[in-house]
Protein backbone atom coordinates (compact mmCIF):
# COMPACT_ATOMS: atom_id res chain seq x y z
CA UNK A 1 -17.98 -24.57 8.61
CA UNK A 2 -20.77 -21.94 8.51
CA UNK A 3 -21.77 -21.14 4.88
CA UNK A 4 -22.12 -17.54 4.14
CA UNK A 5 -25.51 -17.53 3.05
CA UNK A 6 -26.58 -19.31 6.01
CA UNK A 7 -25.58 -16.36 7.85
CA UNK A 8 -29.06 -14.96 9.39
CA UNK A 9 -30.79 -13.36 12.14
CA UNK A 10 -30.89 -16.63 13.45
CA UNK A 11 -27.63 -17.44 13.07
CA UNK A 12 -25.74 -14.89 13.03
CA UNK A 13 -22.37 -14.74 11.53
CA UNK A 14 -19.23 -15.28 14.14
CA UNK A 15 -17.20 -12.90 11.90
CA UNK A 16 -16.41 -9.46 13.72
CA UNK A 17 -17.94 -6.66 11.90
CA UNK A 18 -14.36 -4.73 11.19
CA UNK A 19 -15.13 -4.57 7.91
CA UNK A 20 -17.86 -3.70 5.46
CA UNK A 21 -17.05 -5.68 2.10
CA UNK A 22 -19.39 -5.77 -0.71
CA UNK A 23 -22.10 -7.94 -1.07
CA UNK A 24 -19.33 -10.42 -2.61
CA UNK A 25 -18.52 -13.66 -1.52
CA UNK A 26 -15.30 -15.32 -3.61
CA UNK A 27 -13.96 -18.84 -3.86
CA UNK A 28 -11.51 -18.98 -6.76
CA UNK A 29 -8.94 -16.79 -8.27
CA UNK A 30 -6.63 -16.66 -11.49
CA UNK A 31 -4.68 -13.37 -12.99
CA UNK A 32 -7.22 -10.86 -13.19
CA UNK A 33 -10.27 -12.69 -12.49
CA UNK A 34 -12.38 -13.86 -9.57
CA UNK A 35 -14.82 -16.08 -9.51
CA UNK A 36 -17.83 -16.53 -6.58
CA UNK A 37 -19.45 -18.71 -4.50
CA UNK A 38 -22.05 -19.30 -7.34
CA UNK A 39 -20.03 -19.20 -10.18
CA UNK A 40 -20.24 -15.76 -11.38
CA UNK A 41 -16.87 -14.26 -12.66
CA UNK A 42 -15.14 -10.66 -11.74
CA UNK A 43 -12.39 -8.56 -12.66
CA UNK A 44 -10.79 -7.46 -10.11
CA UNK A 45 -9.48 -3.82 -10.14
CA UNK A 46 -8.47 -3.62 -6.70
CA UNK A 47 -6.19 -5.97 -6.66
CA UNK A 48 -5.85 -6.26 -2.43
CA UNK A 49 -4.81 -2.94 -2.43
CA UNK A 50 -1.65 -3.84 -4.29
CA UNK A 51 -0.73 -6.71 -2.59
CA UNK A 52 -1.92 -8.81 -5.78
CA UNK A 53 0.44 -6.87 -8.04
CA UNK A 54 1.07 -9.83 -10.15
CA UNK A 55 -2.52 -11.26 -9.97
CA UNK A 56 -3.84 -13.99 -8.28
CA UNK A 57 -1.92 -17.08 -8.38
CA UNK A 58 0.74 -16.00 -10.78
CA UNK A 59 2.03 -19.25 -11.19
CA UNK A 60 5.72 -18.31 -10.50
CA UNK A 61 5.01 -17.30 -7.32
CA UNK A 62 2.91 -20.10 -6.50
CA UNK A 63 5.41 -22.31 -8.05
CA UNK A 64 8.12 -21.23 -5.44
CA UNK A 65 5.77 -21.58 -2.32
CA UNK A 66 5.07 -24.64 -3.36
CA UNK A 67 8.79 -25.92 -3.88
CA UNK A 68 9.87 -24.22 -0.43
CA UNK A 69 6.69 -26.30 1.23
CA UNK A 70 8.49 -29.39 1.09
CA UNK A 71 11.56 -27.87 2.39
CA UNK A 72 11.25 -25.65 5.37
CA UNK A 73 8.63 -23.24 6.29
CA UNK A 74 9.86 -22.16 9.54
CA UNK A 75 13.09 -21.87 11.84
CA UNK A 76 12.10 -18.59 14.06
CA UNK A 77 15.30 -16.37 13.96
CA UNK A 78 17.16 -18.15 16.40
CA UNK A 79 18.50 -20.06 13.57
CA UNK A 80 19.33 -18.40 10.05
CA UNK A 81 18.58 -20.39 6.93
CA UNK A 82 19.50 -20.36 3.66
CA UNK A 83 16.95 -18.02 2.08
CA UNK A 84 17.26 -15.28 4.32
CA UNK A 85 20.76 -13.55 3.24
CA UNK A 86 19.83 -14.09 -0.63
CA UNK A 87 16.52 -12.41 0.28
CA UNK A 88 18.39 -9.23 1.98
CA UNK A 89 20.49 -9.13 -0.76
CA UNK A 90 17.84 -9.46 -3.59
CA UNK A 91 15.46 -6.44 -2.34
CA UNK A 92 18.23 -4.43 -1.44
CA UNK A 93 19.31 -4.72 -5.06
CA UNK A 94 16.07 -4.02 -6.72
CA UNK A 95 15.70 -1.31 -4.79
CA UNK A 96 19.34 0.54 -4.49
CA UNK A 97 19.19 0.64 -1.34
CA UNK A 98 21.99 -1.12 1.29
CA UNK A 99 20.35 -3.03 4.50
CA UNK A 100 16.64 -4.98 5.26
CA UNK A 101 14.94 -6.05 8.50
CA UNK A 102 11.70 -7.98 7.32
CA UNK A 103 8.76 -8.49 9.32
CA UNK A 104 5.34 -9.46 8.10
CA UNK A 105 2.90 -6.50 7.59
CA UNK A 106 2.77 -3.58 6.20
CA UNK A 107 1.95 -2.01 10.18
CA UNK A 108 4.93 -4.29 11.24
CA UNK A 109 7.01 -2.33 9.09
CA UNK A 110 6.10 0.73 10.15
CA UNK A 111 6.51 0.42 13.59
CA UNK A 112 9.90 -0.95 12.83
CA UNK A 113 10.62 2.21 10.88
CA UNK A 114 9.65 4.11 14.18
CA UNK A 115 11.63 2.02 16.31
CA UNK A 116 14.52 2.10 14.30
CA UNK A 117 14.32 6.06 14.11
CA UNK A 118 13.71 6.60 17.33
CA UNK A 119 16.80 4.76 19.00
CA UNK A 120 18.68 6.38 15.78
CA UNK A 121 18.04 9.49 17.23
CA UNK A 122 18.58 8.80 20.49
CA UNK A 123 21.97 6.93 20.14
CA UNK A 124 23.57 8.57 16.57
CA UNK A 125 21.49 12.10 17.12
CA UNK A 126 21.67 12.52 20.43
CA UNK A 127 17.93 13.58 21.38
CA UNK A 128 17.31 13.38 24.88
CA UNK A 129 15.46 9.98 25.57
CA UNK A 130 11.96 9.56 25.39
CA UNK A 131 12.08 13.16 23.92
CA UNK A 132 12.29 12.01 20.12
CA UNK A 133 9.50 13.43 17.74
CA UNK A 134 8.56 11.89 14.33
CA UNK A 135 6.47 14.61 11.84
CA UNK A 136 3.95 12.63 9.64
CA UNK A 137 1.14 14.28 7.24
CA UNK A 138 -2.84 14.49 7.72
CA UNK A 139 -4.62 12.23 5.52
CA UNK A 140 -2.16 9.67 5.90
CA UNK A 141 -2.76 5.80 6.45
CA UNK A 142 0.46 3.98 7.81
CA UNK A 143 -1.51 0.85 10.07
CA UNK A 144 -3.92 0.43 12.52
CA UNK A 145 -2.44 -0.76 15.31
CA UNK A 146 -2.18 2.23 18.39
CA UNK A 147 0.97 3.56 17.74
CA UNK A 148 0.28 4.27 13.70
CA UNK A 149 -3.83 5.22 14.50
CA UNK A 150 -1.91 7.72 16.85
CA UNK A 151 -0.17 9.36 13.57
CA UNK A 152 -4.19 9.02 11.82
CA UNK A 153 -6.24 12.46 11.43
CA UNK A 154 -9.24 9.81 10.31
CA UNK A 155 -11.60 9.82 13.30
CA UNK A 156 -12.54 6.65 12.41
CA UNK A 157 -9.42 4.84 12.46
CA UNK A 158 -8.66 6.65 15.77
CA UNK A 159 -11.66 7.20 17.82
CA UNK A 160 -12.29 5.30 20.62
CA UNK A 161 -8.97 3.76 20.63
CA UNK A 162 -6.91 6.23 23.20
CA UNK A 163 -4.67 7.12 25.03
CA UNK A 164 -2.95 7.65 21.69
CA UNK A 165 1.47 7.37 21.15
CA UNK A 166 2.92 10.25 21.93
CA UNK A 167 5.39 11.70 20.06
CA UNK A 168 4.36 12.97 16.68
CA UNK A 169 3.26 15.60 15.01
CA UNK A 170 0.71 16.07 12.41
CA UNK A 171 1.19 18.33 9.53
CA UNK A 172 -1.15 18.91 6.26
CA UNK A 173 0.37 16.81 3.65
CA UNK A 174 2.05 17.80 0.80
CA UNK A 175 3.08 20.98 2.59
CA UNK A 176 6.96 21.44 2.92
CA UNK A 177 6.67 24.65 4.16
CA UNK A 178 4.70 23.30 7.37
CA UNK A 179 7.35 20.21 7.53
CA UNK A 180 9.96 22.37 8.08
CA UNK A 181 8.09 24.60 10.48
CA UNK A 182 7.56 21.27 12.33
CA UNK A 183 11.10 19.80 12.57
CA UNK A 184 13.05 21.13 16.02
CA UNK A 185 15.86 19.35 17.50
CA UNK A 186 13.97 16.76 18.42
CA UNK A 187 12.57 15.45 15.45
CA UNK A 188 14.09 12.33 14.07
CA UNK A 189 11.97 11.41 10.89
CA UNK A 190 9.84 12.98 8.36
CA UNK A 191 7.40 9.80 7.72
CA UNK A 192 5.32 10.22 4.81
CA UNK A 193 3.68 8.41 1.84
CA UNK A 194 5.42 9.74 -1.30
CA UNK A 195 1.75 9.24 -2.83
CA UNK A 196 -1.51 8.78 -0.17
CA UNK A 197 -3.25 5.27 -1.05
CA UNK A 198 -6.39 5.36 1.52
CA UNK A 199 -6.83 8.70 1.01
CA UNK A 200 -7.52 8.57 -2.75
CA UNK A 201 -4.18 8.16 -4.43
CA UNK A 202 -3.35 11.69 -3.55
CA UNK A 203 -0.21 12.57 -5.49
CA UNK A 204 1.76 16.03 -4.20
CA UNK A 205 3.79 18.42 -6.43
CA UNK A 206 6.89 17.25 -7.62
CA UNK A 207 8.79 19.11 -5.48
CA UNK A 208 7.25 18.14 -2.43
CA UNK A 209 9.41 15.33 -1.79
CA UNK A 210 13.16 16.75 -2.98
CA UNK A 211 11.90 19.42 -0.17
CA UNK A 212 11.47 17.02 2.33
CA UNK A 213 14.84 15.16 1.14
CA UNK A 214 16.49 18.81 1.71
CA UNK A 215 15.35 19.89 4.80
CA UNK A 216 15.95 16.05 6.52
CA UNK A 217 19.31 16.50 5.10
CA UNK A 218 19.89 19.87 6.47
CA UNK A 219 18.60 18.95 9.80
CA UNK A 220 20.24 15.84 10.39
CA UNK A 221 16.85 13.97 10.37
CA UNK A 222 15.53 10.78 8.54
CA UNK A 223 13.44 10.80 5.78
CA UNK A 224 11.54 7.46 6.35
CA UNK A 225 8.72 6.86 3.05
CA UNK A 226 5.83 4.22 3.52
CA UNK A 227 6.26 2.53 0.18
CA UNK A 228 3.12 -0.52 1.41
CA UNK A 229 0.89 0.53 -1.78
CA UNK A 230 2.83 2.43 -3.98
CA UNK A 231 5.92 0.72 -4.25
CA UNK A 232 7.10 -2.28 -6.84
CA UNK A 233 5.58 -1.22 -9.96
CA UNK A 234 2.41 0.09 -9.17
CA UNK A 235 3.49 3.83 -10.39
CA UNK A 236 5.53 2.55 -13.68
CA UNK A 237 8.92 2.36 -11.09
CA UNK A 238 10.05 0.05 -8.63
CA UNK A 239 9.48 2.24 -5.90
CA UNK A 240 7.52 5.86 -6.19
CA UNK A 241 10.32 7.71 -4.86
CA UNK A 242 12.20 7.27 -8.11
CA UNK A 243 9.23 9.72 -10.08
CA UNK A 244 11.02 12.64 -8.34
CA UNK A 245 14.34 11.61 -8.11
CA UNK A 246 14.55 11.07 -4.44
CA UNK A 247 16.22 8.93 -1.78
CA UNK A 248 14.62 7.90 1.39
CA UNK A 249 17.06 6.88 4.90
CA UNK A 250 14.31 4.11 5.25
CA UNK A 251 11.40 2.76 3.21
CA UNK A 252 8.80 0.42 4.03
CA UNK A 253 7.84 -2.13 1.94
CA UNK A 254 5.01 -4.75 2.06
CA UNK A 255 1.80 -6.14 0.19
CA UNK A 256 3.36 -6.95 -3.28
CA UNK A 257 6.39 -8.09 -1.56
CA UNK A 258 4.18 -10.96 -0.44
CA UNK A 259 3.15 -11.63 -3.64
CA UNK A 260 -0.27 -11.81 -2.69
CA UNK A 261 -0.20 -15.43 -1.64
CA UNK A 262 1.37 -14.54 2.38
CA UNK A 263 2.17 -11.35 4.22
CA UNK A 264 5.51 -10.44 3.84
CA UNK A 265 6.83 -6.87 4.58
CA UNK A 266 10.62 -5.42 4.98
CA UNK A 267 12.26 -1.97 6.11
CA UNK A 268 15.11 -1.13 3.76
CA UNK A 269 17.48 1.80 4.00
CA UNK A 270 20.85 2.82 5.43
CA UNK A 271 22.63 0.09 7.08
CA UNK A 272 24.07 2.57 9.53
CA UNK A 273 20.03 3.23 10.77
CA UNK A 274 18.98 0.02 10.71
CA UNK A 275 22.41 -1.21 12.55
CA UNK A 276 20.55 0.59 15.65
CA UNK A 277 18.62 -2.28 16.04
CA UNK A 278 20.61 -5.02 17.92
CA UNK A 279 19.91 -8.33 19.07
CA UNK A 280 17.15 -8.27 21.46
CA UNK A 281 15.84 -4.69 20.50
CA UNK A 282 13.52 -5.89 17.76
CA UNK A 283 12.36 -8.91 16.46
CA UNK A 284 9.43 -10.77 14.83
CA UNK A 285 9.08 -15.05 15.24
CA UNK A 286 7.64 -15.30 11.39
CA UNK A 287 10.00 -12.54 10.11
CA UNK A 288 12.06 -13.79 7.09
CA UNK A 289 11.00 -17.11 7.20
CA UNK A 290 12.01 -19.64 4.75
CA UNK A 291 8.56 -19.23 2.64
CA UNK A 292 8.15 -15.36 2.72
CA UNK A 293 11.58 -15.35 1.40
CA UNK A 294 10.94 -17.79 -1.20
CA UNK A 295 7.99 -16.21 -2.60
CA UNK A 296 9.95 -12.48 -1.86
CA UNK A 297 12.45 -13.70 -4.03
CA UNK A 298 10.05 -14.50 -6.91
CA UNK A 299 8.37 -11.33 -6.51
CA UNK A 300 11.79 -9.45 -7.09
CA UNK A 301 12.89 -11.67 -10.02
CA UNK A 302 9.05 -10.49 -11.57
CA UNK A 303 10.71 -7.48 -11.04
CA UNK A 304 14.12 -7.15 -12.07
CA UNK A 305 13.49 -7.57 -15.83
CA UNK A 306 11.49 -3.88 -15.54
CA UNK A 307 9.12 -5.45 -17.80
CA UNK A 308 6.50 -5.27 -14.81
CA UNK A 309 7.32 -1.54 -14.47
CA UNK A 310 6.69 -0.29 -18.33
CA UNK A 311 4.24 -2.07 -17.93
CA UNK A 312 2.49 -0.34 -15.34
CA UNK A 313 3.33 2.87 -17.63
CA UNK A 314 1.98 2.13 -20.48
CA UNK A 315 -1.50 0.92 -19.38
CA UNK A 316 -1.10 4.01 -16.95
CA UNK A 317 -1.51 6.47 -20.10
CA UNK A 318 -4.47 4.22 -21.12
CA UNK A 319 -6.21 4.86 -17.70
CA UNK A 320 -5.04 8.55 -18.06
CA UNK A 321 -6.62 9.24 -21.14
CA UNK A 322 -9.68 7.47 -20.43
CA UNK A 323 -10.58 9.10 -16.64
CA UNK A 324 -9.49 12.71 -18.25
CA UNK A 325 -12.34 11.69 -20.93
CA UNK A 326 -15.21 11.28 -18.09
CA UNK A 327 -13.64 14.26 -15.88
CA UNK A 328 -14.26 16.28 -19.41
CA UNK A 329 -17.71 14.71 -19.70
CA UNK A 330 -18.61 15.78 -16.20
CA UNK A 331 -18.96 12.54 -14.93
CA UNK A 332 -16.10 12.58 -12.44
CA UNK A 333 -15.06 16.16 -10.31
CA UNK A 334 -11.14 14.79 -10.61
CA UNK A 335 -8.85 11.99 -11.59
CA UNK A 336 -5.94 11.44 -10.10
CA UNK A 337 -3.54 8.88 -11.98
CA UNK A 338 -0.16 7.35 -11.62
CA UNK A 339 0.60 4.55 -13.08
CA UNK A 340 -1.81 1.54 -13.23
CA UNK A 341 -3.22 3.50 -10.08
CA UNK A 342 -6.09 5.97 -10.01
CA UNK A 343 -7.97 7.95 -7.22
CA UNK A 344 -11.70 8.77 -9.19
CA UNK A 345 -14.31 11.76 -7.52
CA UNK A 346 -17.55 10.82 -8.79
CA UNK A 347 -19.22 13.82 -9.53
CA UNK A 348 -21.34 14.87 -5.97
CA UNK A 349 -24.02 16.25 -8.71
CA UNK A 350 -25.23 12.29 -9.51
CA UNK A 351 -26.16 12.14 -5.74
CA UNK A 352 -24.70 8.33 -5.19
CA UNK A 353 -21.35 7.71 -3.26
CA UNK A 354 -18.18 5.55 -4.32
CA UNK A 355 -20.03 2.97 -2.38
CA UNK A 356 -22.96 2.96 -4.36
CA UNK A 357 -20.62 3.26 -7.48
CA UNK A 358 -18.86 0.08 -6.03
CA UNK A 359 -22.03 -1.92 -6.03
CA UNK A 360 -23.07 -1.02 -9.28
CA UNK A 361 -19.99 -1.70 -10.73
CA UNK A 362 -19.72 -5.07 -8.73
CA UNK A 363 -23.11 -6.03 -9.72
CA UNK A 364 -21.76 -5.21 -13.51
CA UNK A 365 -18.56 -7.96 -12.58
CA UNK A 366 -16.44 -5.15 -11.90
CA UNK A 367 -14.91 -5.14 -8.28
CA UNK A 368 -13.29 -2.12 -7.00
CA UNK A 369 -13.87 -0.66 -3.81
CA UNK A 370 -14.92 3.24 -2.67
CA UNK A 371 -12.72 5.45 0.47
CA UNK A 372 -13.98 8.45 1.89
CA UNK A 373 -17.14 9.08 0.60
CA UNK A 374 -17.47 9.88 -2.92
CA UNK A 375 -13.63 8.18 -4.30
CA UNK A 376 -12.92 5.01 -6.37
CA UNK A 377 -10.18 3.49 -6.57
CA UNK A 378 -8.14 1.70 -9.13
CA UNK A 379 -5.69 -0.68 -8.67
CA UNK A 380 -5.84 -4.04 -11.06
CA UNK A 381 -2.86 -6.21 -11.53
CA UNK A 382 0.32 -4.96 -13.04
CA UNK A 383 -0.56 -8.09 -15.87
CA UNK A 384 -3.93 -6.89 -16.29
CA UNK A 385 -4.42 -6.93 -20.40
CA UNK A 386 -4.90 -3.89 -21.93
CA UNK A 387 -8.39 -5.46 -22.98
CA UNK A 388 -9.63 -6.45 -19.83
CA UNK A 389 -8.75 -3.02 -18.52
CA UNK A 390 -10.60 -1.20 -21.34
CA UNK A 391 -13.71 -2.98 -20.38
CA UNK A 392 -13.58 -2.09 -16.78
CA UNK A 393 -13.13 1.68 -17.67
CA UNK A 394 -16.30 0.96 -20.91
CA UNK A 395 -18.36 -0.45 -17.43
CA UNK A 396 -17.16 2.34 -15.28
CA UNK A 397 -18.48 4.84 -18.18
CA UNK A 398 -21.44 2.94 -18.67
CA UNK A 399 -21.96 2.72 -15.08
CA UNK A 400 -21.33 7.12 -14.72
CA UNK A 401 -23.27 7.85 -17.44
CA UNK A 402 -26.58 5.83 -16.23
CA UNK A 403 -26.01 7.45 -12.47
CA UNK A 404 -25.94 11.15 -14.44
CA UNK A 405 -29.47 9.82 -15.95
CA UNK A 406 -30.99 9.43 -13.20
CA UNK A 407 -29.76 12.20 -11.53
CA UNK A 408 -31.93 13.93 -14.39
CA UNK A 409 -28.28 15.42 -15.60
């Protein structure tokens, strides 16, 4: 296998260039920490976008993968097995809600949530066929394969990957007033993140989400919620919804369900929604298998205790009170917190980008990872000690503070 640093001119690496990591290259994980190639240790406060939730190789979840190895990995849903009905149950219990379909990534789940709505509206609604509309919100990052790129606004998720689904409609986000002006008899869903992860953990008014719950009741429409990042625990609740009191038809789930160790994703909801979706309309060969339900099931024990959750809160007001401190010091334009979750605007003024942030933190043993230009954002494991997360945000100061220096600030 081709070592990484005998990547070269050369010889150059067989990797496609999809993605532009830092200049990082790790071998070993445990909790909070990282280790590289060479030894060097990291905390990680990114946590795979939430998908590591629980850390890396928390050993209950690792304990049940490795118990369901030497049982069954795989039957393909032409057969059930004996995991997949307890799993169903489980989620749907943690998260009050009354049927699942799982599938295996968070884009998996999404489409399902389209597909699902779509023959919903065409066989409960009554939309004409291929008529059905779904409004989603600007800013918004539900996938990349073509049919959730097609509900994008980022150019570079999108461009250069046409003809694009048809069939939704793009509204700013957080903006009831141009939901409802967007919802006609055709519309079937409302499909929105109740807080936007790749955009900066952009959180809307509080009443931006009863709206939405109002006017989909009203109308007869689903509200559908992409719950990939912010759901189980990562806002101090088991799914973000709860903050404002609201009740999604259909929420997609993914990343922590996995437990970090597989992907493992689920749409839960109404059973009479998901009941659209009969044999042969929709179906995945690795959905629900034996070991994503295994390790899905120790994710929601994890969770059932709430522990997890207050958690989340209480280190939450920790990060809180310490990004309000370097907004107040002029070293960050905004914060944006909620939970153990946090969308940082360095300060334009200091003339570096998140990205350059990123590498100074990383080079610091810090790893978190810049979006759109000039954001960081947080995201460390819901068992992150309240130590180890007071000396990422002492680096991240430190770090600020020697940027505004040379800036001449």
């Amino acid at each position: 296998m081709l070592d990484h640093a005998e990547v070269s001119p050369a010889r150059p690496s067989a990797l496609a260039p999809n993605y532009h990591p830092l200049d990082v290259v790790l071998t070993a994980g445990e909790g909070s920490w990282v280790t590289d190639v060479r030894g060097r240790r990291y905390l990680d406060c990114l946590a795979g976008y939430s998908a590591l939730n629980f850390g890396h190789r928390h050993p209950a979840l690792v304990a049940a993968a490795q118990a369901q190895l030497g049982r069954l990995t795989l039957t393909s849903r032409a057969f059930d097995h004996d995991l997949l009905e307890p799993l169903a149950t489980a989620v749907t219990g943690l998260t009050g809600t009354q049927m699942l379909l799982p599938m295996n990534t968070g884009a998996e789940a999404v489409e399902t949530a389209v597909k699902a709505a779509r023959k919903w509206g065409y066989d409960v609604k009554g939309v004409p066929d291929g008529a059905a509309t779904i409004v989603v919100a600007e800013g918004a990052f539900h996938g990349r394969t073509t049919t959730t790129v097609s509900m994008s606004s980022d150019p570079d998720m999108r461009d250069g990957f046409g003809p694009y689904t048809p069939g939704f409609r793009i509204v700013p986000y957080a903006d009831a007033d141009a939901v409802a002006a967007a919802i006609d008899e055709t519309t079937v869903a409302v499909l929105v993140e109740p807080i936007q992860g790749e955009s900066g953990v952009i959180i809307p008014p509080p009443d931006y989400l009863p709206r939405l719950r109002t006017l989909c009741s009203v109308s007869n429409t689903l509200l559908v919620l992409d719950e990939i990042q912010s759901g189980l625990g990562r806002t101090g609740t088991t799914l973000a919804q709860e903050l404002v009191g609201v009740r999604a038809d259909l929420t997609t789930l993914g990343k922590a369900l996995g437990g970090g160790l597989l992907p493992v994703s689920a749409v839960v909801g109404r059973r009479d929604v998901l009941s659209v979706l009969t044999p042969g309309t929709h179906g995945s060969t690795f959905g629900g298998n034996p070991l994503a339900c295994a390790v899905a099931l120790a994710v929601v024990d994890l969770l059932t205790p709430g522990d997890l959750q207050a958690r989340a809160r209480e280190l939450g007001a920790e990060l809180r009170e310490r990004t309000d401190a370097l907004v107040a010091e002029g070293l960050l334009r905004a914060a944006r917190t909620v939970g153990l979750w946090a969308g940082l605007d360095v300060e334009p003024a200091l003339g570096l980008s998140g990205r350059a942030t990123s590498e100074r933190l990383a080079a610091r043993g810090i790893l978190t990872k810049d979006t759109h230009g000039s954001t960081l954002r947080l995201a460390p494991p819901l068992t992150i000690s309240s130590d180890d997360l007071h000396l990422a945000l002492d680096t991240l100061t430190a770090v600020l503070r020697e940027e505004a220096a040379e800036a001449g600030r």
